[in-house]
N, C-alpha and C. Protein backbone atom coordinates (compact mmCIF):
# COMPACT_ATOMS: atom_id res chain seq x y z
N UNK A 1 0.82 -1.20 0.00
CA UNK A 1 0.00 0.00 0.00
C UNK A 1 0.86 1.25 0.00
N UNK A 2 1.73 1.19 0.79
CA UNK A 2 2.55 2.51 0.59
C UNK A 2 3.26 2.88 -0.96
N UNK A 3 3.75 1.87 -1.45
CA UNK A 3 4.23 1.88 -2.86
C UNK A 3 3.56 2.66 -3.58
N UNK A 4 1.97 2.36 -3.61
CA UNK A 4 0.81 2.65 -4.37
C UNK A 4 1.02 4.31 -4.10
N UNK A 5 1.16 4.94 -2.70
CA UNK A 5 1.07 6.69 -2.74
C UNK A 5 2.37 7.42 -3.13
N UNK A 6 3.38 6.47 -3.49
CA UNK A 6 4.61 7.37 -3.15
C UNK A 6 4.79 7.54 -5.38
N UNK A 7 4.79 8.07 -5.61
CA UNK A 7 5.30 8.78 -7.00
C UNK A 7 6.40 9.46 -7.73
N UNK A 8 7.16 8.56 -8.23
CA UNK A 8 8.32 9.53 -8.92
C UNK A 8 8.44 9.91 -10.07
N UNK A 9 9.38 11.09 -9.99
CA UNK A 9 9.25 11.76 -11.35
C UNK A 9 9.95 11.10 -12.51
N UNK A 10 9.78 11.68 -13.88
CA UNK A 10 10.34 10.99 -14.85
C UNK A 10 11.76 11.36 -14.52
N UNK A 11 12.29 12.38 -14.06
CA UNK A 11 14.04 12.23 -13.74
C UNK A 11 14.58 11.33 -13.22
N UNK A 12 13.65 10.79 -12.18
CA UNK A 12 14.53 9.98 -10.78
C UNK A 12 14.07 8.27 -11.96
N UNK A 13 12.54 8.31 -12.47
CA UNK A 13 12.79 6.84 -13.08
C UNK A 13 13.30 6.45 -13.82
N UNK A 14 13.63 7.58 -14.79
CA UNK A 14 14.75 7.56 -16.38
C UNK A 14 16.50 7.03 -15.47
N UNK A 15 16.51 8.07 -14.40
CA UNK A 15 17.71 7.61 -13.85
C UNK A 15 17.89 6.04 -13.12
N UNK A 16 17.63 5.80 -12.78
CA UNK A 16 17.07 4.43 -12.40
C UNK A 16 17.25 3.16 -14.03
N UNK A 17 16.37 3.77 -14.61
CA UNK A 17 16.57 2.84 -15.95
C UNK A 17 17.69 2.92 -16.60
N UNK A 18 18.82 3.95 -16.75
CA UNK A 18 19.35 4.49 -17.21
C UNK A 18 20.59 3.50 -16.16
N UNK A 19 20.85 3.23 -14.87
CA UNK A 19 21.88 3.05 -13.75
C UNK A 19 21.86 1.36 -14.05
N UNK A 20 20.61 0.79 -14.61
CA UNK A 20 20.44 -0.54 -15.18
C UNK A 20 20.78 -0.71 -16.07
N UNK A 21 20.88 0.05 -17.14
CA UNK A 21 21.20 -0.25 -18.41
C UNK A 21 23.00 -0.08 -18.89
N UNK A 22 23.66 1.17 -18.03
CA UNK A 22 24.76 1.57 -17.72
C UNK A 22 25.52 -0.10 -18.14
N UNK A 23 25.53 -1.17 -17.21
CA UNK A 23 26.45 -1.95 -17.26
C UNK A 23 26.20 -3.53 -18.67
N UNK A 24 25.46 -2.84 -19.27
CA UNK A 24 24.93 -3.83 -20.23
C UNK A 24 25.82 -3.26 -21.77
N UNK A 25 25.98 -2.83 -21.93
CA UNK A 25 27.09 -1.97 -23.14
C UNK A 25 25.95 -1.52 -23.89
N UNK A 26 25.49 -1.32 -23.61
CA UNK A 26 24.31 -0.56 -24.25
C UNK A 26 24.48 0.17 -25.72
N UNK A 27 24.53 0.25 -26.95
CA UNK A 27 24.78 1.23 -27.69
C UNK A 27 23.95 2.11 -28.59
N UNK A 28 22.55 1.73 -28.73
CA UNK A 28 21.72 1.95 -29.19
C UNK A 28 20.48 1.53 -28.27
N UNK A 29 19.18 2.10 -28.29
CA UNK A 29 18.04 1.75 -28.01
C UNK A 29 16.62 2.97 -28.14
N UNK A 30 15.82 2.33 -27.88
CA UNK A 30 14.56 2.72 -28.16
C UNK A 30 13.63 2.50 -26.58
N UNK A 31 13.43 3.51 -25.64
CA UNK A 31 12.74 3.39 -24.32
C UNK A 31 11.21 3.87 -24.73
N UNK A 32 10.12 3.31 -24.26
CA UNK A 32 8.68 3.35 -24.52
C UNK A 32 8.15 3.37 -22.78
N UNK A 33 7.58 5.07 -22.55
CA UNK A 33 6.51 4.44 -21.22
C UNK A 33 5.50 3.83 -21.86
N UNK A 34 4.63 2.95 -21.01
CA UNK A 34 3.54 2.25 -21.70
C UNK A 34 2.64 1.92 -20.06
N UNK A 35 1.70 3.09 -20.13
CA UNK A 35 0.95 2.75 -18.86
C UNK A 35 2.10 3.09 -17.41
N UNK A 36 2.21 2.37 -16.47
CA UNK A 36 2.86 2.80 -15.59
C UNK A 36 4.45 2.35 -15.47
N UNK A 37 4.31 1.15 -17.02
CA UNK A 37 5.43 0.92 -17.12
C UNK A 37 6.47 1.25 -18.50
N UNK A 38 7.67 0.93 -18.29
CA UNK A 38 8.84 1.35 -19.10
C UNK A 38 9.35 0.01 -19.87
N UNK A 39 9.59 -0.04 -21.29
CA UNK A 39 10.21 -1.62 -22.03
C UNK A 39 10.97 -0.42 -22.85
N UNK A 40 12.66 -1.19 -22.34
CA UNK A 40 13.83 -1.03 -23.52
C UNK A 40 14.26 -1.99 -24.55
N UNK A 41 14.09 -1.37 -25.68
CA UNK A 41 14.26 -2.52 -26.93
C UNK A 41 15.81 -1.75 -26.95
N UNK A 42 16.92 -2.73 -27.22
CA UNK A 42 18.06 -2.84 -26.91
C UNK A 42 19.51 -3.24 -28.06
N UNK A 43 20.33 -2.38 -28.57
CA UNK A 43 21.50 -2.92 -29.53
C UNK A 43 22.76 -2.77 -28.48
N UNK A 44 23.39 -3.66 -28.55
CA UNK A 44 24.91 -3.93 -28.10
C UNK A 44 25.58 -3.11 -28.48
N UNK A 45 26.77 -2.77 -28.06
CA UNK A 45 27.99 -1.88 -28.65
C UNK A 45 28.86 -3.25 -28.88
N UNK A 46 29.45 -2.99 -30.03
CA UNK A 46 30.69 -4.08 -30.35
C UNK A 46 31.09 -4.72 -29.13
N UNK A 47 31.92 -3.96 -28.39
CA UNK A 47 32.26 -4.60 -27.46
C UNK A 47 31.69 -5.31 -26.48
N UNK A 48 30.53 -5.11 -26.18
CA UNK A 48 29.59 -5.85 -25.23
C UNK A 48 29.67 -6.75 -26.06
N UNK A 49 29.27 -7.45 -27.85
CA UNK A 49 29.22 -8.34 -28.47
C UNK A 49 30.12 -9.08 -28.27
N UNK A 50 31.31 -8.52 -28.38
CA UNK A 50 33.17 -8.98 -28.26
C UNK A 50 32.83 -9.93 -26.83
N UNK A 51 32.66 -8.98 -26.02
CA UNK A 51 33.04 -9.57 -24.39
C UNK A 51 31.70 -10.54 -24.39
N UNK A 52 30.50 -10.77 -24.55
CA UNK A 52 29.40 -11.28 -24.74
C UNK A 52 30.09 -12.82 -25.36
N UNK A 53 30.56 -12.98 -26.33
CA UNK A 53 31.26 -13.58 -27.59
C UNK A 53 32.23 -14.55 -26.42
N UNK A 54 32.98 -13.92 -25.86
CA UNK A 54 34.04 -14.29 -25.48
C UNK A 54 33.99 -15.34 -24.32
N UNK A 55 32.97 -14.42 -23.41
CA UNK A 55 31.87 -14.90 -22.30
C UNK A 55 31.11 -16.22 -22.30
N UNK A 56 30.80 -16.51 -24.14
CA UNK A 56 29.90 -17.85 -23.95
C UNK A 56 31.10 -18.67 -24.76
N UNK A 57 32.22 -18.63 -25.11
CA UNK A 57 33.02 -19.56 -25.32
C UNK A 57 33.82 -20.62 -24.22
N UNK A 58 34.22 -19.36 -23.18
CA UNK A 58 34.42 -19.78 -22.04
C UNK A 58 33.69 -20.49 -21.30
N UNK A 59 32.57 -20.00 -21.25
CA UNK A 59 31.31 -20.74 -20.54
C UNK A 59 31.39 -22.04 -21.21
N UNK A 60 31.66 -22.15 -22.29
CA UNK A 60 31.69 -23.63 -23.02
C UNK A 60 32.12 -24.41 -22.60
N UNK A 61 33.73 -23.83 -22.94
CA UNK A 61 35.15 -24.51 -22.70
C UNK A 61 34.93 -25.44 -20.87
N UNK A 62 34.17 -24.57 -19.75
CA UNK A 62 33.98 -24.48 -18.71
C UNK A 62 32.92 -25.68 -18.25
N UNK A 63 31.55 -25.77 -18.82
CA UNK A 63 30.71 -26.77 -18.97
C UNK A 63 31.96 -28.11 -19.22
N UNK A 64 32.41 -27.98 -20.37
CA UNK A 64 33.03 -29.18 -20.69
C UNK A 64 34.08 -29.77 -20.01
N UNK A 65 34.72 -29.11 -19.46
CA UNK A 65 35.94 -29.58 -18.56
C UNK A 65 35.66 -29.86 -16.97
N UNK A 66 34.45 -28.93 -16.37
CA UNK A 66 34.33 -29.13 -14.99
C UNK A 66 32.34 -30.00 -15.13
N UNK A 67 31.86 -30.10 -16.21
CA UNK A 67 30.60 -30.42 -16.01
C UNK A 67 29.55 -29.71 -15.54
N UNK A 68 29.63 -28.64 -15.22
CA UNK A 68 28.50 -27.91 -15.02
C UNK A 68 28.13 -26.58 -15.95
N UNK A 69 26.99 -26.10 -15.41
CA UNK A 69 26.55 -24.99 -16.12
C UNK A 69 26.77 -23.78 -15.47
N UNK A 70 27.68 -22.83 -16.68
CA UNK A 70 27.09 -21.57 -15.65
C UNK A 70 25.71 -20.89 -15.74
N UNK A 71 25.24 -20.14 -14.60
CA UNK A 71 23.96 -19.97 -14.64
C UNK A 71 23.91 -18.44 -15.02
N UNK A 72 25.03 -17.65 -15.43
CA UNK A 72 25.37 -16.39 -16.32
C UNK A 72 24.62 -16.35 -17.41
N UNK A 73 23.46 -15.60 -17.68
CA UNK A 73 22.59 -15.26 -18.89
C UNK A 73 22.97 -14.98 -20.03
N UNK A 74 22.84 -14.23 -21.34
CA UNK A 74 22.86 -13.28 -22.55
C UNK A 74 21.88 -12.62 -22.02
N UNK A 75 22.47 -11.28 -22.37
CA UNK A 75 21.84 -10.05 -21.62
C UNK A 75 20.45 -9.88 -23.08
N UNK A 76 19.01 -10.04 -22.26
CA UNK A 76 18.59 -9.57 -23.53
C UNK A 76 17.85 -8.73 -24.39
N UNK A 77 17.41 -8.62 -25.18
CA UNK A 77 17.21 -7.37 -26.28
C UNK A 77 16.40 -6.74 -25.83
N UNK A 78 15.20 -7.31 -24.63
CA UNK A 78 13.91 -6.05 -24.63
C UNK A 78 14.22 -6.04 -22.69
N UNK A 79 13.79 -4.93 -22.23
CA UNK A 79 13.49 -5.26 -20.33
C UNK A 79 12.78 -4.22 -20.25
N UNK A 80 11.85 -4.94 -19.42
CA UNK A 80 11.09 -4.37 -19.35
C UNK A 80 10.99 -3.60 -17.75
N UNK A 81 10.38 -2.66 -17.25
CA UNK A 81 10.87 -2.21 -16.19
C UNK A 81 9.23 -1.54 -15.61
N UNK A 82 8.95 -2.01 -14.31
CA UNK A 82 7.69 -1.98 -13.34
C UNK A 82 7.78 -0.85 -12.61
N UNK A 83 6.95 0.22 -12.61
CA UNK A 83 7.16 0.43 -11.65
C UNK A 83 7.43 0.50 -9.94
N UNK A 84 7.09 -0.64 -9.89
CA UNK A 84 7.32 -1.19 -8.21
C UNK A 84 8.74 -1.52 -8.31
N UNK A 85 9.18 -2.04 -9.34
CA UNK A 85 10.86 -2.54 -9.76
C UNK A 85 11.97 -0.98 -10.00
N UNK A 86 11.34 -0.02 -9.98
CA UNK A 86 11.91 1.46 -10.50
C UNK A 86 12.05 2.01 -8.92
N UNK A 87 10.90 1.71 -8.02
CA UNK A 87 10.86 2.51 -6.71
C UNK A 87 11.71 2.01 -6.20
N UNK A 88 11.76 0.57 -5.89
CA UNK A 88 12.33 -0.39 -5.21
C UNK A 88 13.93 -0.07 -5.42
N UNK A 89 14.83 -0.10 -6.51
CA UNK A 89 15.82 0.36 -7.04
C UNK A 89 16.50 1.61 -6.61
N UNK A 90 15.36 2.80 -6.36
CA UNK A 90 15.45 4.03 -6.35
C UNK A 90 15.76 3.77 -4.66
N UNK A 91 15.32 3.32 -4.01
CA UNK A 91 15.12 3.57 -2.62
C UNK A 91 16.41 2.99 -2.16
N UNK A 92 16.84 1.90 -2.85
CA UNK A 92 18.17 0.96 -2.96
C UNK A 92 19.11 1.89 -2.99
N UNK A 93 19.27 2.48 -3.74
CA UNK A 93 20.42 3.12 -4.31
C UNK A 93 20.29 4.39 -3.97
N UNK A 94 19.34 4.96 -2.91
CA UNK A 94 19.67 6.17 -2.70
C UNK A 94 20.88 6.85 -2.11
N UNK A 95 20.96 5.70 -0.60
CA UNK A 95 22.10 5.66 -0.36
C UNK A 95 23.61 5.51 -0.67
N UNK A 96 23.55 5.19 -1.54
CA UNK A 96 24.59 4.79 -2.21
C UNK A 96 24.97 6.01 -3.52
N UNK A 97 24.31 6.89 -3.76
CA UNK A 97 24.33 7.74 -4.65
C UNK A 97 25.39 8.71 -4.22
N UNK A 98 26.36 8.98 -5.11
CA UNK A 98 27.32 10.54 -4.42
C UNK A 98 26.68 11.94 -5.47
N UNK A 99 26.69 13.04 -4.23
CA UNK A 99 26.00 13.80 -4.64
C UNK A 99 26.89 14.50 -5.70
N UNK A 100 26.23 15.25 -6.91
CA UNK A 100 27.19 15.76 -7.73
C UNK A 100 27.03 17.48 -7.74
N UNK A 101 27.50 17.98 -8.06
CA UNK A 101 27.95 19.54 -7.62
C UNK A 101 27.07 19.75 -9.55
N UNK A 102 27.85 19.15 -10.22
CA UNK A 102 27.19 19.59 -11.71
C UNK A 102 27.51 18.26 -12.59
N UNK A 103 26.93 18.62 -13.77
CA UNK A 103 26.88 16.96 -14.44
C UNK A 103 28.16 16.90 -15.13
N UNK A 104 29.10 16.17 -14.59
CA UNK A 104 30.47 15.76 -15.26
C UNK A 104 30.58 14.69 -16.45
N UNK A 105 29.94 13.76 -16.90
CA UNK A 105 30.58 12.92 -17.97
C UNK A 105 29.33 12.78 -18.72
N UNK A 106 29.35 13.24 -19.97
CA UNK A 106 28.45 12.90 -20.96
C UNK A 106 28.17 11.46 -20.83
N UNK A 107 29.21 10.45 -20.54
CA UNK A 107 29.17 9.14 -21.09
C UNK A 107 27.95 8.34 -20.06
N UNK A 108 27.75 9.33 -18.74
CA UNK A 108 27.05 8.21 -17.62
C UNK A 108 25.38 8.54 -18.16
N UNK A 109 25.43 7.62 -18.33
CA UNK A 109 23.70 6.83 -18.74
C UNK A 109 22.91 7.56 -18.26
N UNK A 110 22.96 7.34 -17.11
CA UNK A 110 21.77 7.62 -16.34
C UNK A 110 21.67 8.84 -15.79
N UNK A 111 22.92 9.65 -15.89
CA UNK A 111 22.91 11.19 -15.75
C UNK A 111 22.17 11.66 -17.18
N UNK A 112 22.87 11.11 -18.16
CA UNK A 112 21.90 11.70 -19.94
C UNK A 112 20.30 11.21 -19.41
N UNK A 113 20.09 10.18 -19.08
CA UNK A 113 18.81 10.20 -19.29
C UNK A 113 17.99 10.92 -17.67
N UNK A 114 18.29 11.06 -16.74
CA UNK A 114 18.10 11.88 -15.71
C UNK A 114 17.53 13.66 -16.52
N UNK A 115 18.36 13.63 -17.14
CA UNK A 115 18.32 15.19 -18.00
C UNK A 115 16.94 15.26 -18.38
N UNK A 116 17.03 14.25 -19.85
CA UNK A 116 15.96 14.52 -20.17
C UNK A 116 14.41 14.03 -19.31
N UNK A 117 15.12 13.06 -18.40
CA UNK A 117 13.47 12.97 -17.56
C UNK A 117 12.94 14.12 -16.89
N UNK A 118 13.92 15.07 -16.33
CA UNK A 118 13.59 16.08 -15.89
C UNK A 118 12.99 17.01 -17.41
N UNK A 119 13.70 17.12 -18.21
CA UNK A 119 12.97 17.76 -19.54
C UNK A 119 11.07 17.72 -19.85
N UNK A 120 11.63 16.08 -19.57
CA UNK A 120 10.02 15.47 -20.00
C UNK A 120 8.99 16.05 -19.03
N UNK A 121 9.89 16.14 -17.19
CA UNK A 121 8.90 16.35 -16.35
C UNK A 121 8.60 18.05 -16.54
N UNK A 122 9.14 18.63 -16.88
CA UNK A 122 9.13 19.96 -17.11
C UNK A 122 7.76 20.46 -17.95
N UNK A 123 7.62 19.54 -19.16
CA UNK A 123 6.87 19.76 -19.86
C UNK A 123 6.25 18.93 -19.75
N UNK A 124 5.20 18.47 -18.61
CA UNK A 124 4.70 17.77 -18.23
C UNK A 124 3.72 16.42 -19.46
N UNK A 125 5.17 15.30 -20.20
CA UNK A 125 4.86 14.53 -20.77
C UNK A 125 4.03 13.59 -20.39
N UNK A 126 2.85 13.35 -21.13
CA UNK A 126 2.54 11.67 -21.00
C UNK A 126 2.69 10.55 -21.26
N UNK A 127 2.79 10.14 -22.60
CA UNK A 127 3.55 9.14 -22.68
C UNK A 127 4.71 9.59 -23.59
N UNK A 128 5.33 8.72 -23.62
CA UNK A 128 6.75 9.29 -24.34
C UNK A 128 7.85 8.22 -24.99
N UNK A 129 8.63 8.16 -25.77
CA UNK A 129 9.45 7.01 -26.52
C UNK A 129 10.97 8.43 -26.41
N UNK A 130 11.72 7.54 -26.14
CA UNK A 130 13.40 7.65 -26.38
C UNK A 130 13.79 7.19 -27.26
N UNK A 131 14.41 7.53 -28.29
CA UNK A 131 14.98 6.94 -29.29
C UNK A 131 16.91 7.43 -28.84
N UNK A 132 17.90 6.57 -29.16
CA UNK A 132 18.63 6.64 -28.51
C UNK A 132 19.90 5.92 -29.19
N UNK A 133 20.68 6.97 -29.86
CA UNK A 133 21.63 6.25 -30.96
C UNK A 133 23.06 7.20 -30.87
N UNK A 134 23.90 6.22 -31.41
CA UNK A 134 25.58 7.46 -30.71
C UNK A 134 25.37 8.53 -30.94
N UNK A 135 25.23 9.38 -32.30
CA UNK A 135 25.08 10.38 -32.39
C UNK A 135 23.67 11.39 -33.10
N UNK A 136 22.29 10.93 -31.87
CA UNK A 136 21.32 10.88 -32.33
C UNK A 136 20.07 10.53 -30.69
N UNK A 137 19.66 11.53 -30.19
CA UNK A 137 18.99 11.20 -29.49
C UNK A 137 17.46 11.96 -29.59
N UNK A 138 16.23 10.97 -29.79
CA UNK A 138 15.12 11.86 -30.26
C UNK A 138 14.11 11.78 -29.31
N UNK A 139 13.35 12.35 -28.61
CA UNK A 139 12.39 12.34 -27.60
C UNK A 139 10.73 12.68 -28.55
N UNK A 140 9.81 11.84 -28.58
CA UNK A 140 8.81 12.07 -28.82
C UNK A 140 7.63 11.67 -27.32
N UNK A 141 6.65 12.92 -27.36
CA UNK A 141 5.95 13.04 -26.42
C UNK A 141 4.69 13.86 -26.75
N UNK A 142 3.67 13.58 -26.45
CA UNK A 142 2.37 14.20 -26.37
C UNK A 142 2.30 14.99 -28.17
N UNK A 143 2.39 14.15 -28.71
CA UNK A 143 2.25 14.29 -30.17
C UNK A 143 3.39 15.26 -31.20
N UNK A 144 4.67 15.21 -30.02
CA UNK A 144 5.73 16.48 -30.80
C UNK A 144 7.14 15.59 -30.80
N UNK A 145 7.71 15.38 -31.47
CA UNK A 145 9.05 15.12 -31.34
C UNK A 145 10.21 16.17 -31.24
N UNK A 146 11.11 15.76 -30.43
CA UNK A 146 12.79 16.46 -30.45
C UNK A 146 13.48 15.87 -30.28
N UNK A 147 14.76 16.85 -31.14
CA UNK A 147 16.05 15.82 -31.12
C UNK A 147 17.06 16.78 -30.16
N UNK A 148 17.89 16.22 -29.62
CA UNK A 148 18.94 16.98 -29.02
C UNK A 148 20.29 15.89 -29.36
N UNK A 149 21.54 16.77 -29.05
CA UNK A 149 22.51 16.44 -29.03
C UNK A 149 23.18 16.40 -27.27
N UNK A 150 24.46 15.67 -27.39
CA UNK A 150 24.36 15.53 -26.02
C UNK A 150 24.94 16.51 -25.54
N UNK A 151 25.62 17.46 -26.76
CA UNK A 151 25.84 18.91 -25.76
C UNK A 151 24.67 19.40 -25.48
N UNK A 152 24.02 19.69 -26.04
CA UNK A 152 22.36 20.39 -25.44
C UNK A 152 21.82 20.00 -23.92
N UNK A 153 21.83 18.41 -24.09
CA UNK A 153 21.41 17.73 -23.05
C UNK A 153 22.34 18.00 -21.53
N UNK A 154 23.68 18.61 -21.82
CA UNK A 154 24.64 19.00 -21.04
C UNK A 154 24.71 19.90 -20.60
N UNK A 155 23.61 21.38 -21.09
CA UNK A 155 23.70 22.33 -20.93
C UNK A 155 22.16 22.39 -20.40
N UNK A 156 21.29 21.04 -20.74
CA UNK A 156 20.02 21.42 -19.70
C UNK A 156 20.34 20.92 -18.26
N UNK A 157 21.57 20.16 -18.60
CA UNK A 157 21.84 18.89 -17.13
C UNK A 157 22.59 20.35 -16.30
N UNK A 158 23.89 21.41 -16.87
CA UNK A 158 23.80 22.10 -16.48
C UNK A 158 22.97 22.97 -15.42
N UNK A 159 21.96 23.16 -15.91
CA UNK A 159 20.76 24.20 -15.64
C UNK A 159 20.34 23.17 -14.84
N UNK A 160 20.03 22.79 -14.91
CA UNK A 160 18.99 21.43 -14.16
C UNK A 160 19.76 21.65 -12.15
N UNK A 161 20.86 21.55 -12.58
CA UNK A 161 22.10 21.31 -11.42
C UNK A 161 22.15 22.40 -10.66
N UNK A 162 21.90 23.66 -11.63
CA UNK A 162 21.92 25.06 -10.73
C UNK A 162 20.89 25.26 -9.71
N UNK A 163 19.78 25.06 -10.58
CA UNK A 163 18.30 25.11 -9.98
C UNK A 163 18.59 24.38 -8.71
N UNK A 164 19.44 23.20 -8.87
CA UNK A 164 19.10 22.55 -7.47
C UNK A 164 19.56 23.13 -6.52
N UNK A 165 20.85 23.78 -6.70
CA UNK A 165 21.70 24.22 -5.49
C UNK A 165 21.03 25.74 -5.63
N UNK A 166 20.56 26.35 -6.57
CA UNK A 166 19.73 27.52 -6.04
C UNK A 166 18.73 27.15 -5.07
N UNK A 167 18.37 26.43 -5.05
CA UNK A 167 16.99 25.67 -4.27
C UNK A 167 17.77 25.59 -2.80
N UNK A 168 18.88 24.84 -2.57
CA UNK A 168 19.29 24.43 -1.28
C UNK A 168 20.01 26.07 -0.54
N UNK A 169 20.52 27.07 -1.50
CA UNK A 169 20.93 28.15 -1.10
C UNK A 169 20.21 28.89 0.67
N UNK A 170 20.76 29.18 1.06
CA UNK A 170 20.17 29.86 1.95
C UNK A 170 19.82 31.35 2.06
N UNK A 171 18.36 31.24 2.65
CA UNK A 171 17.60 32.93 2.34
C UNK A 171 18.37 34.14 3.09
């Protein structure tokens, strides 16, 4: 029951999806809300393929010599994500979060997509699709699409960052 009153914004759940997806090599994808929940349709970066590749040879070699299985997956193409599975995560990892002064690395996932969840929450989206490619990120929502680049997205994560510590400033 408590789950049911507590509500987060699209920043904190994009970040969340975004802190999951981080260690999967992620290189491409396509994010869809759908109702209360979130499904990422998913492309590898080479190297996740490489290390992926490499991963189930071994696993082979490994079965065959010691007899067992490893119980290590293939990471795969769609996940889908609950919201009870987004809170749960969020509440996990709060602690564990270091606070950041301003947004330092284009490359962290879940800071890019933190951005634009706050974007989305700004302009108070309803449903919405991520499209999400190296050099190519497109947000469609409430019947409008945009594209940004990830300097853009760096300069709302910017802004985004000020607001906060204007917020904590003292009167």
């Amino acid at each position: 029951m408590f789950m049911a009153a507590v509500t987060l914004s699209y920043s904190q759940i994009l970040r969340v999806i975004g802190q999951n997806l981080e260690p999967l090599g992620i290189n491409s994808f396509e994010l869809a809300k759908w109702g209360d929940d979130y499904i990422v349709w998913m492309e590898h970066s080479e190297f996740g393929r490489e290390l992926s590749g490499k991963r189930a040879f071994f696993r082979k070699i490994t079965q065959k010599m010691l007899g067992h299985t490893d119980s290590d997956r293939e990471t795969p193409h769609r996940r889908y994500f609950s919201r009870v599975e987004i809170l749960l995560a969020d509440i996990e990892r709060q602690s564990k979060r270091r606070i950041l002064i301003s947004p330092s690395d284009l490359r962290d996932l879940s800071l890019v997509l933190r951005v634009l969840g706050d974007y989305l929450d700004r302009k108070a989206a309803g449903e919405f699709t991520i499209s999400w490619a190296p050099n190519s990120i497109k947000v469609r929502y409430d019947q409008k699409e945009e594209s940004f680049t990830l300097q853009n997205l760096y300069d709302f994560g910017v802004h985004m960052y000020m607001k906060r510590s204007d917020r904590r400033a003292p009167n």
